[in-house]
N, C-alpha and C. Protein backbone atom coordinates (compact mmCIF):
# COMPACT_ATOMS: atom_id res chain seq x y z
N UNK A 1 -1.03 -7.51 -15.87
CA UNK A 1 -1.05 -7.39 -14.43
C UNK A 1 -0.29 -6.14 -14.01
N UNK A 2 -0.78 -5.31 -13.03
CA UNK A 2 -0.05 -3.98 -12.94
C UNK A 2 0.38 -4.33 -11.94
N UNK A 3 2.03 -4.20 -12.04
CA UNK A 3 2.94 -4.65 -11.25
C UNK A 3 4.01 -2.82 -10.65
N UNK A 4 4.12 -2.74 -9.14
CA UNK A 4 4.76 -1.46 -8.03
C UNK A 4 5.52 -2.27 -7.80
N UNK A 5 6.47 -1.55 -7.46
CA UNK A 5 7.35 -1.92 -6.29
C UNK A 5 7.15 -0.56 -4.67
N UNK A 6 7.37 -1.24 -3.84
CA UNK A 6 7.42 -0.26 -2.86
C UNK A 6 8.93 -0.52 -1.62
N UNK A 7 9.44 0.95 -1.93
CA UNK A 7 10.50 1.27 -1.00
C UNK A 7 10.42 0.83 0.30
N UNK A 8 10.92 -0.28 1.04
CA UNK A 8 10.59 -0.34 2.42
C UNK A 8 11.81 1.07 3.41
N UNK A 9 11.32 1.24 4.10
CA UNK A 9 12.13 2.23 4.79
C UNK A 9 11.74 1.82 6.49
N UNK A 10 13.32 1.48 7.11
CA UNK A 10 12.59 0.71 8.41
C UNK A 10 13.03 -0.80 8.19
N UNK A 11 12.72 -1.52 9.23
CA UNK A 11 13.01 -3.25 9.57
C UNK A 11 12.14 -3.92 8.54
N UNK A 12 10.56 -3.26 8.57
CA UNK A 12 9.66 -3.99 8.18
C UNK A 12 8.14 -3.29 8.31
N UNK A 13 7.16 -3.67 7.13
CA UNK A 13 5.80 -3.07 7.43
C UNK A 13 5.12 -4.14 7.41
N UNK A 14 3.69 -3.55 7.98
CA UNK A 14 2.67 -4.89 7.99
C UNK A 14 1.68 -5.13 6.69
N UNK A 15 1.49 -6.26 6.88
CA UNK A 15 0.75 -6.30 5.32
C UNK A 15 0.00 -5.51 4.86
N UNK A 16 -1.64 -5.00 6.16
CA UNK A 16 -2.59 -4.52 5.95
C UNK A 16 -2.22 -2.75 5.51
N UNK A 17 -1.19 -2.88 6.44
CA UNK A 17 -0.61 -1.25 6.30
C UNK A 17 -0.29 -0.81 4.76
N UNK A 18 0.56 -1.59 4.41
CA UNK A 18 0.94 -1.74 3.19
C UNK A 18 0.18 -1.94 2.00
N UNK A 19 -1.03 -2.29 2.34
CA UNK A 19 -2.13 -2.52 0.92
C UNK A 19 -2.81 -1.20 1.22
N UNK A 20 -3.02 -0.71 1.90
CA UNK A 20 -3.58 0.70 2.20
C UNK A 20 -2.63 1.96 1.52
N UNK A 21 -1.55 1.78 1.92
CA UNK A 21 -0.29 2.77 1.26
C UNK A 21 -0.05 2.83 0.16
N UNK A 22 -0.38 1.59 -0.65
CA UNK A 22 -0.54 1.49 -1.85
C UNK A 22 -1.87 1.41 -2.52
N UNK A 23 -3.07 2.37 -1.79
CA UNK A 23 -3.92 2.34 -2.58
C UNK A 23 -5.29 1.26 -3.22
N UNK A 24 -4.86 -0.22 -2.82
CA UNK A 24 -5.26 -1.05 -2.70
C UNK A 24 -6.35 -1.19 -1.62
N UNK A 25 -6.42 -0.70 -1.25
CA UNK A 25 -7.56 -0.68 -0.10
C UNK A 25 -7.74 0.47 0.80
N UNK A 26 -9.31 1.30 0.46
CA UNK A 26 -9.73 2.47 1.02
C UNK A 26 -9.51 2.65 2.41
N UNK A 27 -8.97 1.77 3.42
CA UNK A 27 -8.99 1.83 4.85
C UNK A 27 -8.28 0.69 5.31
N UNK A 28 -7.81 0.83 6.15
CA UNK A 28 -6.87 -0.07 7.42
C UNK A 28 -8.64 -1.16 7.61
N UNK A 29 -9.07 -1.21 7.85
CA UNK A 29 -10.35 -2.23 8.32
C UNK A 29 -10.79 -2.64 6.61
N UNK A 30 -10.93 -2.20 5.39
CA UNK A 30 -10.56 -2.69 4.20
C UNK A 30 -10.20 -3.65 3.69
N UNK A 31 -8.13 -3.51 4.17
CA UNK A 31 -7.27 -4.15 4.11
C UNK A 31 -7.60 -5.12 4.88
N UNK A 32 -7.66 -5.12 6.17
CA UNK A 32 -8.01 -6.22 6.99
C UNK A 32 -9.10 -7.54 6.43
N UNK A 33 -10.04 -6.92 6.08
CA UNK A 33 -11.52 -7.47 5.41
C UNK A 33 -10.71 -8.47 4.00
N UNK A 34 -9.89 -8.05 3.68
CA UNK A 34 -9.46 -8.30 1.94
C UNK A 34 -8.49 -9.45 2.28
N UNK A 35 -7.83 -9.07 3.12
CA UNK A 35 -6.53 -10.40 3.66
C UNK A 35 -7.59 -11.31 4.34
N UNK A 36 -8.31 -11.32 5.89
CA UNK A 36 -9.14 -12.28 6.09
C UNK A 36 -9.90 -13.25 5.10
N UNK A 37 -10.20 -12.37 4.25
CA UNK A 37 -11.31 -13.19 3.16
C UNK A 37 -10.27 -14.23 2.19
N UNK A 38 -8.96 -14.08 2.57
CA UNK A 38 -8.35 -15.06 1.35
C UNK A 38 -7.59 -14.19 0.06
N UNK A 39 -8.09 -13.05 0.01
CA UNK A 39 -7.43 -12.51 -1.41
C UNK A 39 -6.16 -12.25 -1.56
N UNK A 40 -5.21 -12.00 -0.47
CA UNK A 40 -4.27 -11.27 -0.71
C UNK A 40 -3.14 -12.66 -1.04
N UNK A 41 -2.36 -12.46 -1.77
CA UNK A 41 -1.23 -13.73 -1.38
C UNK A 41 0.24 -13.06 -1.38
N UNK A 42 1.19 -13.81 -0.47
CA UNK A 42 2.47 -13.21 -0.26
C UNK A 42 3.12 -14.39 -1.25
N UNK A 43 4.21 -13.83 -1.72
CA UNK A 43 5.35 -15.06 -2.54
C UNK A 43 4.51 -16.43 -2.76
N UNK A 44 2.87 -15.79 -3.67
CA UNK A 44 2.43 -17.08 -4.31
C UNK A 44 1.71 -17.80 -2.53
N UNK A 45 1.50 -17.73 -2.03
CA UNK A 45 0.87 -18.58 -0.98
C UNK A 45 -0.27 -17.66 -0.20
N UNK A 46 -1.31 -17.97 -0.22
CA UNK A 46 -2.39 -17.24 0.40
C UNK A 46 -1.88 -16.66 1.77
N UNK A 47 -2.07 -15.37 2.16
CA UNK A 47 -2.01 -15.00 3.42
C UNK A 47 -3.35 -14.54 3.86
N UNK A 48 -3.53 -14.62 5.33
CA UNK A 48 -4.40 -14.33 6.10
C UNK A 48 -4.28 -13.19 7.62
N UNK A 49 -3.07 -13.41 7.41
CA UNK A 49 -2.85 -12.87 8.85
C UNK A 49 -2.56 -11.56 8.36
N UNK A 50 -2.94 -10.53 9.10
CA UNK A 50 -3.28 -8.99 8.58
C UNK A 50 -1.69 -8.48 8.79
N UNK A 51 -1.55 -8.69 10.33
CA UNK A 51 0.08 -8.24 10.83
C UNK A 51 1.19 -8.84 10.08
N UNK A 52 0.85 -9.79 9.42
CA UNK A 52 2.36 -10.30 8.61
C UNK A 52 3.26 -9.08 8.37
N UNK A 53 4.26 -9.59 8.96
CA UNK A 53 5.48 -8.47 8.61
C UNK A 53 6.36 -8.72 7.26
N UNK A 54 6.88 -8.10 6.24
CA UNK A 54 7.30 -7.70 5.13
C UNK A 54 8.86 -7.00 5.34
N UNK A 55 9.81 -7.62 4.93
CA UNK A 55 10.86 -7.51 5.40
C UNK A 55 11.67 -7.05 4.20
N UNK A 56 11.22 -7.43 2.74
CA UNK A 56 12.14 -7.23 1.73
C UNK A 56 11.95 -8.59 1.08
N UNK A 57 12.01 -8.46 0.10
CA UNK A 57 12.28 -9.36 -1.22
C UNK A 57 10.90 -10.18 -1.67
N UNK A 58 10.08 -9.76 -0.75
CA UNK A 58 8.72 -10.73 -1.12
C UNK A 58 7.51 -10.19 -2.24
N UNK A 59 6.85 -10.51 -2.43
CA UNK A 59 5.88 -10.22 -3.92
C UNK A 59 4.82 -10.54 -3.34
N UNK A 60 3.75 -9.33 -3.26
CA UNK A 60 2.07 -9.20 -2.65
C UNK A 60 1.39 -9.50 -4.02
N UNK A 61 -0.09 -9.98 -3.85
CA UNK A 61 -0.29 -10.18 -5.10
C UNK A 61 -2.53 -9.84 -4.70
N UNK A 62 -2.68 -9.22 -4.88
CA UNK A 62 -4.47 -8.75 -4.82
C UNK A 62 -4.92 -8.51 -5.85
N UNK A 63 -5.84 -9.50 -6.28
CA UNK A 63 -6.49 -9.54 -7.82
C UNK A 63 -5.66 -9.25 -8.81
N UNK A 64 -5.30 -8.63 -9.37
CA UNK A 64 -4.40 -8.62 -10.70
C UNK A 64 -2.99 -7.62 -10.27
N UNK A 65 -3.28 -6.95 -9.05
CA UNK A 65 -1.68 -5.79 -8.76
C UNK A 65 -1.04 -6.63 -7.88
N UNK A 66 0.11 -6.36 -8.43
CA UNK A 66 1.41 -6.67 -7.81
C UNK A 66 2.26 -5.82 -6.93
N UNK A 67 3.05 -6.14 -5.93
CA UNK A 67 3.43 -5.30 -5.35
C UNK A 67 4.81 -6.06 -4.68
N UNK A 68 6.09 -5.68 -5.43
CA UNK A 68 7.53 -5.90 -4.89
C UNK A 68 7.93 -5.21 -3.75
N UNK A 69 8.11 -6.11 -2.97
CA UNK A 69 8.68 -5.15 -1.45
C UNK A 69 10.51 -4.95 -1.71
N UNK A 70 10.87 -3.96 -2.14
CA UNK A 70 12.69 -3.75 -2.25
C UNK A 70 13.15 -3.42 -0.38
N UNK A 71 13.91 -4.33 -0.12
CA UNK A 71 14.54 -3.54 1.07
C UNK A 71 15.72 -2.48 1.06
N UNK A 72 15.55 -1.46 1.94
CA UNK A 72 16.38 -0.24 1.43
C UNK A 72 18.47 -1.27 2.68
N UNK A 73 19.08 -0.85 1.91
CA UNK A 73 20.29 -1.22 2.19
C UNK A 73 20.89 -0.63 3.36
């Protein structure tokens, strides 16, 4: 499983934003399409909601990539 971590910089990003930044999805409407449909899951639990905010310490998970959110201190 190919497992990132990504630097948060800021309070917090949104999910869809964040699968885009990382490549995971060719477009903001993409991302959107990929979370609606069920694929994406936050800390092991399906998410749906595109805006979910990401604050630090949580684990994205889309088909086999992983993605550690570190919060900056």
């Amino acid at each position: 499983m190919p497992s990132d971590t990504f630097q948060l910089h800021g309070e917090f990003i949104e999910l869809h934003v964040l699968l885009k930044l990382q490549g995971l999805a060719g477009s903001g409407g993409e991302a959107k399409a990929l979370i609606a449909g069920g694929q994406v899951s936050v800390d092991g639990q399906p998410e749906i909601r595109k805006g979910r905010k990401l604050r630090g310490g949580e684990v994205v998970r889309l088909g086999d990539a992983e993605i550690r959110i570190i919060a900056t201190a």
